[in-house]
Protein backbone atom coordinates (compact mmCIF):
# COMPACT_ATOMS: atom_id res chain seq x y z
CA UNK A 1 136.82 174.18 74.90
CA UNK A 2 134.60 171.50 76.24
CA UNK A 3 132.98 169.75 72.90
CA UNK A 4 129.36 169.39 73.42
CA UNK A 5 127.17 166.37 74.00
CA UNK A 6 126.08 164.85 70.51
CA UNK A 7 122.68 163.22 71.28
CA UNK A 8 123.42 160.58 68.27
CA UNK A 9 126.13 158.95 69.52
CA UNK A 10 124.77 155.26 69.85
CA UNK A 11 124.83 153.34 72.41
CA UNK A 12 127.69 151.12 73.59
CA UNK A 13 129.85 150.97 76.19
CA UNK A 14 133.41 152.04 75.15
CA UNK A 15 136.59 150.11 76.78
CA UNK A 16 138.27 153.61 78.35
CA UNK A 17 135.13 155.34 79.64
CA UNK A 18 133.12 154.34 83.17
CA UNK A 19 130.91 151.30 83.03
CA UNK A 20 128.93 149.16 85.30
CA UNK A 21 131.08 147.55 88.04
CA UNK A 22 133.12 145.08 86.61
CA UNK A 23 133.00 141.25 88.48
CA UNK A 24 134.96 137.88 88.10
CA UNK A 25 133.58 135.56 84.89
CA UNK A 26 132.67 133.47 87.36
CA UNK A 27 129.08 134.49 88.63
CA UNK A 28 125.40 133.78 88.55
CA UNK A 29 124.48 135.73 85.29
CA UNK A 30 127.32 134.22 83.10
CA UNK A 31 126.47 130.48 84.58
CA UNK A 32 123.10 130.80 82.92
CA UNK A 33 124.57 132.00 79.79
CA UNK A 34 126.65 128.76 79.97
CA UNK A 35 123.54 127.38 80.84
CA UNK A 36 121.86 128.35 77.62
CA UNK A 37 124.50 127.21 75.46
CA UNK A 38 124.14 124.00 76.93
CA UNK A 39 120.89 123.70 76.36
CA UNK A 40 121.25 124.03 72.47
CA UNK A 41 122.69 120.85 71.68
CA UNK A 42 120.29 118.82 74.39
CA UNK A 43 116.87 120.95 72.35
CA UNK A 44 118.16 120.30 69.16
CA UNK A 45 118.85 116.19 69.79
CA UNK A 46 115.33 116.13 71.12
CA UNK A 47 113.87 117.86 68.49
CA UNK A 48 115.28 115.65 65.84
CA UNK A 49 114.99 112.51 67.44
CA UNK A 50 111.16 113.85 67.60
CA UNK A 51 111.45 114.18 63.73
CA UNK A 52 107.73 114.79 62.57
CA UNK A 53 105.98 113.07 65.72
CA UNK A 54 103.74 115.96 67.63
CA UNK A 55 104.02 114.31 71.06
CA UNK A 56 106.57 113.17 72.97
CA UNK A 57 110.10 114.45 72.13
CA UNK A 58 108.78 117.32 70.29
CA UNK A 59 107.35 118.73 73.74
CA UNK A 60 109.67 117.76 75.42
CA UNK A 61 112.06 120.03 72.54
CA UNK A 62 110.04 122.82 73.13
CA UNK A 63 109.76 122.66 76.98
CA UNK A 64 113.57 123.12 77.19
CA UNK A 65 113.41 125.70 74.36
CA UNK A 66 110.69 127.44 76.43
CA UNK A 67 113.47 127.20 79.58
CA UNK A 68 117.16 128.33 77.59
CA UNK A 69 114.60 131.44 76.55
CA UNK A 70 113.74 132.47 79.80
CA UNK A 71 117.17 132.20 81.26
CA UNK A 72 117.57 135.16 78.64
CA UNK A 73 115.22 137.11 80.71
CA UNK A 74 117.22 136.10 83.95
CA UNK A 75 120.85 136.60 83.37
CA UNK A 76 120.92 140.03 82.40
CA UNK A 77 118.60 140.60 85.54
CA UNK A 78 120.56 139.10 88.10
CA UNK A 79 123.73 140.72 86.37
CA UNK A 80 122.53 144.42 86.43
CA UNK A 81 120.78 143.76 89.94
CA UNK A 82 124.18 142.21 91.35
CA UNK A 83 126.31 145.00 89.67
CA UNK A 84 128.00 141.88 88.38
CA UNK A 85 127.96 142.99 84.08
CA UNK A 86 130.88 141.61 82.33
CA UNK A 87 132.52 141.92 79.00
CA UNK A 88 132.13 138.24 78.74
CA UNK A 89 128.52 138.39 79.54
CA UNK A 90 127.81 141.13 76.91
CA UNK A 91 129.46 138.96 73.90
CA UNK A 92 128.48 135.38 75.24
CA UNK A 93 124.75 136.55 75.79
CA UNK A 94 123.62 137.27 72.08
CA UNK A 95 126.11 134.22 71.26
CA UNK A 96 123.86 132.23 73.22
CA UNK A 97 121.26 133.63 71.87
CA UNK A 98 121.86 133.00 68.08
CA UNK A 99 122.82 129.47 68.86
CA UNK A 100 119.40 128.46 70.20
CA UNK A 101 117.65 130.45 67.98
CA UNK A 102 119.78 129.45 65.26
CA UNK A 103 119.50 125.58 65.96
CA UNK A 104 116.03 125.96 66.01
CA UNK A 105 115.51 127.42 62.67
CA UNK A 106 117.90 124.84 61.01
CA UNK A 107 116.18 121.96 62.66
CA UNK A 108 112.61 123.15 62.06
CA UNK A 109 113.10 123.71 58.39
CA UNK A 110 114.94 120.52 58.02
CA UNK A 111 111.59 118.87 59.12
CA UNK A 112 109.96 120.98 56.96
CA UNK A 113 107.81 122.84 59.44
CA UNK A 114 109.64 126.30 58.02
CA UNK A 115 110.56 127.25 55.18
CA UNK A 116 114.09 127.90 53.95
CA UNK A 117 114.36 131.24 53.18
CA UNK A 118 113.17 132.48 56.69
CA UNK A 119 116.33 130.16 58.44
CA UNK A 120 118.63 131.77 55.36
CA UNK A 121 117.25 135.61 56.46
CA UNK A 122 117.72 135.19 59.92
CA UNK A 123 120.96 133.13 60.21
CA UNK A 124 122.47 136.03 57.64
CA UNK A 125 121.64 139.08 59.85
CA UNK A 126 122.68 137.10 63.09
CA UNK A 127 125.88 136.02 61.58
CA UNK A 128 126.36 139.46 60.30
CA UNK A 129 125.48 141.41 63.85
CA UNK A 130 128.61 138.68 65.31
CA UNK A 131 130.85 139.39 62.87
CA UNK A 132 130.04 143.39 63.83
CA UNK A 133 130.41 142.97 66.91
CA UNK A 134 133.90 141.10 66.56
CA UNK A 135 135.19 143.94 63.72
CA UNK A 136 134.81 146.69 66.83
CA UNK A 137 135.69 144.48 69.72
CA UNK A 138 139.28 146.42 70.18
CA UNK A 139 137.40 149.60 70.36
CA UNK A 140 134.47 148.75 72.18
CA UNK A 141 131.71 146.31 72.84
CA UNK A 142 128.82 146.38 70.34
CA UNK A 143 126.02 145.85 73.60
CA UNK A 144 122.98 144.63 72.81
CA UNK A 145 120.13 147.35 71.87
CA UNK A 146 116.24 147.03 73.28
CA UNK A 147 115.31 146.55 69.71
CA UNK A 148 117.70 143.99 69.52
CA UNK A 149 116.00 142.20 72.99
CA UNK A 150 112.34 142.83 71.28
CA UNK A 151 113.69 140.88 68.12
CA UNK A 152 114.98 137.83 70.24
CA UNK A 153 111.42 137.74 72.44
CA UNK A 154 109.88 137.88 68.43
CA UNK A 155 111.59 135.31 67.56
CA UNK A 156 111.64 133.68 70.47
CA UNK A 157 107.33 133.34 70.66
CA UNK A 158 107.22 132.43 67.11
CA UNK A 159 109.47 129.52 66.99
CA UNK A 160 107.82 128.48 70.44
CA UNK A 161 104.40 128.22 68.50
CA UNK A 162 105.88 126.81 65.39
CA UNK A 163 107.18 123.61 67.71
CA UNK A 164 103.70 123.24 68.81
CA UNK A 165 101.17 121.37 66.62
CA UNK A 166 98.88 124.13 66.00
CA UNK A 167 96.06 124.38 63.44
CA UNK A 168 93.58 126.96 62.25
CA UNK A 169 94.13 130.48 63.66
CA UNK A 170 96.63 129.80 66.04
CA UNK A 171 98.47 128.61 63.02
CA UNK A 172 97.73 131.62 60.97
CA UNK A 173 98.88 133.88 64.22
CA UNK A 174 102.19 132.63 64.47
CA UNK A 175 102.82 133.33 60.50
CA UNK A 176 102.00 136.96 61.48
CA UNK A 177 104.14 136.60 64.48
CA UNK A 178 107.11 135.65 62.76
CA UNK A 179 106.16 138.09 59.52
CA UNK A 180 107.10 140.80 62.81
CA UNK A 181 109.89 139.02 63.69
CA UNK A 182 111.72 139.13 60.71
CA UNK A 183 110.40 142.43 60.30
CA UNK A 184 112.05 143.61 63.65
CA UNK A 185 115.13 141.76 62.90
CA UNK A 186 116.01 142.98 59.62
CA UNK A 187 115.58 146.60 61.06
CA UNK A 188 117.78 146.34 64.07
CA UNK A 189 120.57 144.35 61.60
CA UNK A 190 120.66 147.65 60.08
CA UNK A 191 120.75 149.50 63.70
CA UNK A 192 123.71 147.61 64.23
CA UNK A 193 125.80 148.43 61.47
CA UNK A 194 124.80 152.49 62.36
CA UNK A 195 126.35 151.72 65.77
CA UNK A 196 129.51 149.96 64.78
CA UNK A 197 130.34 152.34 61.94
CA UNK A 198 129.96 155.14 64.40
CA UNK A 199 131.83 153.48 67.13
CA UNK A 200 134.61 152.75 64.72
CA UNK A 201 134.98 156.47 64.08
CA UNK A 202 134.29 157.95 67.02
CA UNK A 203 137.16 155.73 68.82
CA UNK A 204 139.19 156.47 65.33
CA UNK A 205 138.49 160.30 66.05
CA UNK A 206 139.80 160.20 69.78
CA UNK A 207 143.19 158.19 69.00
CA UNK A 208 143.55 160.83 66.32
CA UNK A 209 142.99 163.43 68.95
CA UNK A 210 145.33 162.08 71.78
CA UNK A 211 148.72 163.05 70.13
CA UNK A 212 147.84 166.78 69.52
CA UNK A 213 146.69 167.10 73.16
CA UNK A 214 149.81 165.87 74.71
C-alpha cells in the first residue's frame, strides 16, 4: 500500500530523496558566502577601532555590514537561478550568517550601545539552531526556513540602525525593530527544533522500515 502524503512533514531536504541539481563547491553562490565570512573579521576591526566615535570608522563598520548583508540576499539567488545549490552552501550560509550577526552583537554591547541580555538571547538560539543542524547532519540537512530568512533581515535592519547615531524616534523605532526581531527569532528557534526532531524520526522510521521490505 502506498502510505499517504502527511502535510506536516517539515521542510528539509533529506540526503536519499531528489534535490536541486547538485554543482562543484566551487561556484558563484558559495564565493559570496566565503565572501561574507570574510567580511566579519574586517566589520568587526573597524567597528572597534571606531570604539564610541559616530563618524569615521563606525560608518565605515556599518557600510561593510550593510554589504556582507546583502550578499545574503545574492547567494542564494544566483544559486537557485544557476541550479548550482550545494550541501556546503546550505550549512556555510546561516554559518555566515550567525558570524556577522553574531560579531555584531558582541561588539555593540561591548561599547555599550546594546545591552547584554539581547547579545546572550540571540547568540543562545543561534548557537542552538547550529548545534541542530549538526545533531541531524547524517540524516539530512536542517535548510534554512522563510521564517528563519525574515529573522536574519530583522536582525539584520536593527543592528544596521543601532550602528548609526540615531536620536529621537528613529531611536525609539529601532528598539521596536529589534523587540520583533527577537520576537521572530525566538519563535523560529523553536521551529527548528520541530523540524529536527521530526527529521530525526522520520529518517529513524525509514531505516527501521528497510530490513522488513527486503
Amino acid at each position: 500500500m502506498t502510505p499517504a502524503h502527511d502535510s506536516a512533514v517539515p521542510t528539509v531536504t533529506s540526503m536519499p530523496g531528489p534535490t536541486l541539481p547538485q554543482a562543484g563547491v566551487a561556484n558563484l553562490a558559495n564565493a559570496f558566502t566565503v565572501a561574507r565570512l570574510l567580511m566579519v573579521p574586517i566589520f568587526t576591526a573597524m567597528l572597534v577601532t571606531a570604539g564610541n566615535d559616530r563618524n569615521g570608522w563606525r560608518l565605515l563598520a556599518t557600510a561593510v555590514f550593510v554589504v556582507a548583508s546583502l550578499t545574503d540576499r545574492v547567494d542564494g539567488a544566483i544559486a537557485r537561478r544557476r541550479g548550482t545549490v550545494t550541501d556546503f552552501g546550505k550549512i556555510a550560509d546561516p554559518i555566515a550568517d550567525k558570524a556577522l550577526i553574531g560579531a555584531a552583537l558582541i561588539t555593540l554591547s561591548s561599547l555599550g550601545d546594546l545591552p547584554w541580555w539581547v547579545t546572550v538571547v540571540v547568540l543562545a538560539r543561534e548557537i542552538g539552531v547550529t548545534l541542530l543542524r549538526f545533531w541531524v547532519i547524517r540524516r539530512g540537512v536542517l535548510a534554512a526556513s522563510r521564517g528563519g530568512k525574515v529573522k536574519t533581515v530583522l536582525q539584520s535592519v536593527a543592528i544596521g540602525l543601532y550602528l548609526l547615531p540615531l536620536t529621537g524616534v528613529m531611536a525609539s523605532v529601532r528598539a521596536y525593530l529589534l523587540a520583533v526581531a527577537i520576537v521572530v527569532t525566538l519563535v523560529t528557534g523553536v521551529d527548528y527544533v520541530a523540524r529536527a526532531i521530526r527529521l530525526r524520526r522520520m529518517t529513524s522510521d525509514r531505516s527501521r522500515a528497510t530490513p522488513s521490505a527486503s
